[in-house]
Protein backbone atom coordinates (compact mmCIF):
# COMPACT_ATOMS: atom_id res chain seq x y z
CA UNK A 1 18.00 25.47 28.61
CA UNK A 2 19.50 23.68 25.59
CA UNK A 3 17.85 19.79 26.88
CA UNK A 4 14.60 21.87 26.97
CA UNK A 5 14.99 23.48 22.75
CA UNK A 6 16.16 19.75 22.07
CA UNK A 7 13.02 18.21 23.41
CA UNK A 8 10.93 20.88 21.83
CA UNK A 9 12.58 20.36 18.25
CA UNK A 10 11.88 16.56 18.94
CA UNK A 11 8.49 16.93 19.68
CA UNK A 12 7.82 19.03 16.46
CA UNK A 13 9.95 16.21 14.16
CA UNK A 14 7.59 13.22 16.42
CA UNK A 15 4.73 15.22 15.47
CA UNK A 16 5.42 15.53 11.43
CA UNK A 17 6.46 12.33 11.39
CA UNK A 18 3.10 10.95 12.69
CA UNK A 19 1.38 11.93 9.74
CA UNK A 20 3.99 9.93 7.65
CA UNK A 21 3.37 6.81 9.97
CA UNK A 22 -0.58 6.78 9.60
CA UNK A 23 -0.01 7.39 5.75
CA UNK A 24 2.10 4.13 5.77
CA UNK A 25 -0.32 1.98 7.44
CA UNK A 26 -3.28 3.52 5.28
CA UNK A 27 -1.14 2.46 1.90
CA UNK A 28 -0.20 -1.09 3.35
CA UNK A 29 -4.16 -1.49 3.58
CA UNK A 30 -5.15 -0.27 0.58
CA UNK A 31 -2.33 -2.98 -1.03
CA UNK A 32 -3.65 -5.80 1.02
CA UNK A 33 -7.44 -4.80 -0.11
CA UNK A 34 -6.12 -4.06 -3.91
CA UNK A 35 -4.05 -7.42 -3.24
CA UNK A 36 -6.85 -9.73 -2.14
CA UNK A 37 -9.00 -7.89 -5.03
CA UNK A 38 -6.41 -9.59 -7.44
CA UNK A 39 -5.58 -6.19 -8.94
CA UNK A 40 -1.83 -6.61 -10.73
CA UNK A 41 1.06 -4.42 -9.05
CA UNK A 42 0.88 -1.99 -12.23
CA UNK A 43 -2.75 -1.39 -10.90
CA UNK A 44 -2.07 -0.61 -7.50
CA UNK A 45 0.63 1.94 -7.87
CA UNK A 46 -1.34 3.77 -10.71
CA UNK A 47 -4.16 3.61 -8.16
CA UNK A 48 -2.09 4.89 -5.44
CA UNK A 49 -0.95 7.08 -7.31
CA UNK A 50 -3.80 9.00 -8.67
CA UNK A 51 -5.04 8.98 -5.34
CA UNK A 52 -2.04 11.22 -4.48
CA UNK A 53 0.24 8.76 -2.27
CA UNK A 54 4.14 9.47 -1.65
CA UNK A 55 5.48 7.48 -4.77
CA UNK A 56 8.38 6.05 -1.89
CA UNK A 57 5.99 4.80 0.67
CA UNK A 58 3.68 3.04 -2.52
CA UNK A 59 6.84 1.31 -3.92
CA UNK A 60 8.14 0.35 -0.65
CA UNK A 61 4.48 -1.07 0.46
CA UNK A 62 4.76 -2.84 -3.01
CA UNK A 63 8.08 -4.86 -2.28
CA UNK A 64 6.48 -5.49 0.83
CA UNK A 65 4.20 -7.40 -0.75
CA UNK A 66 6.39 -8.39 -4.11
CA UNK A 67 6.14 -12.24 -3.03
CA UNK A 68 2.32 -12.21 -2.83
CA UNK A 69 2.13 -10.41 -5.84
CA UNK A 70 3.94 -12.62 -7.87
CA UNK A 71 2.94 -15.92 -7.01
CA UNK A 72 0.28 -17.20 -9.60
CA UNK A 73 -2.18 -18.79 -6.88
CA UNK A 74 -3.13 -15.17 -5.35
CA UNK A 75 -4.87 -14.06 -8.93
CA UNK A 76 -6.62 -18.25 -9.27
CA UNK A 77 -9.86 -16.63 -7.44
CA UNK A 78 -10.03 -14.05 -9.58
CA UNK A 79 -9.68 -16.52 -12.84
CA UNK A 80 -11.91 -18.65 -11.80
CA UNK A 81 -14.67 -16.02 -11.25
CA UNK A 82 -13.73 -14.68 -14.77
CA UNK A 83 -14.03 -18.06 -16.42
CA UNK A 84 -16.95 -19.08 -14.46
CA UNK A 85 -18.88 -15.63 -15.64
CA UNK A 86 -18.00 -17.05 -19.51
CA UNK A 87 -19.18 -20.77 -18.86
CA UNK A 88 -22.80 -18.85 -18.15
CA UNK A 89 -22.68 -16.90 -21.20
């Protein structure tokens, strides 16, 4: 009787959890999209953020990405499209 409670109770936890997982993988795709926009990581957590994410699973999908973020080449497209736009002007 008691294996049978314990498998219930970890079938309830399996199911909460499963939100948490798919609200994970959502976040780590919206930083890769925000990412390869060139958006700064100030701009991604406020836009995470606002959209209501868990504040723990934004920063930790953040540091996941904290070496892409701050290496200078991942923001060149995004300057050169800026610059280019003011060379027409």
């Amino acid at each position: 009787m008691r294996k049978c409670e314990d498998m219930e109770l970890v079938e309830r936890v399996m199911a909460d959890l499963t939100s948490l997982f798919v609200e994970e993988k959502i976040i780590e795709s919206r930083v890769h999209a925000y990412v390869g926009q060139g958006k700064t990581t100030r701009a991604i957590r406020q836009k995470l953020l606002e959209k209501k994410y868990d504040k723990d699973l934004v920063n930790a999908a953040l540091e996941m990405q904290s070496e892409t973020l701050s290496d200078p080449e991942t923001f060149r497209p995004q300057i050169e499209r800026l610059i280019d736009k003011g060379a027409q002007k």
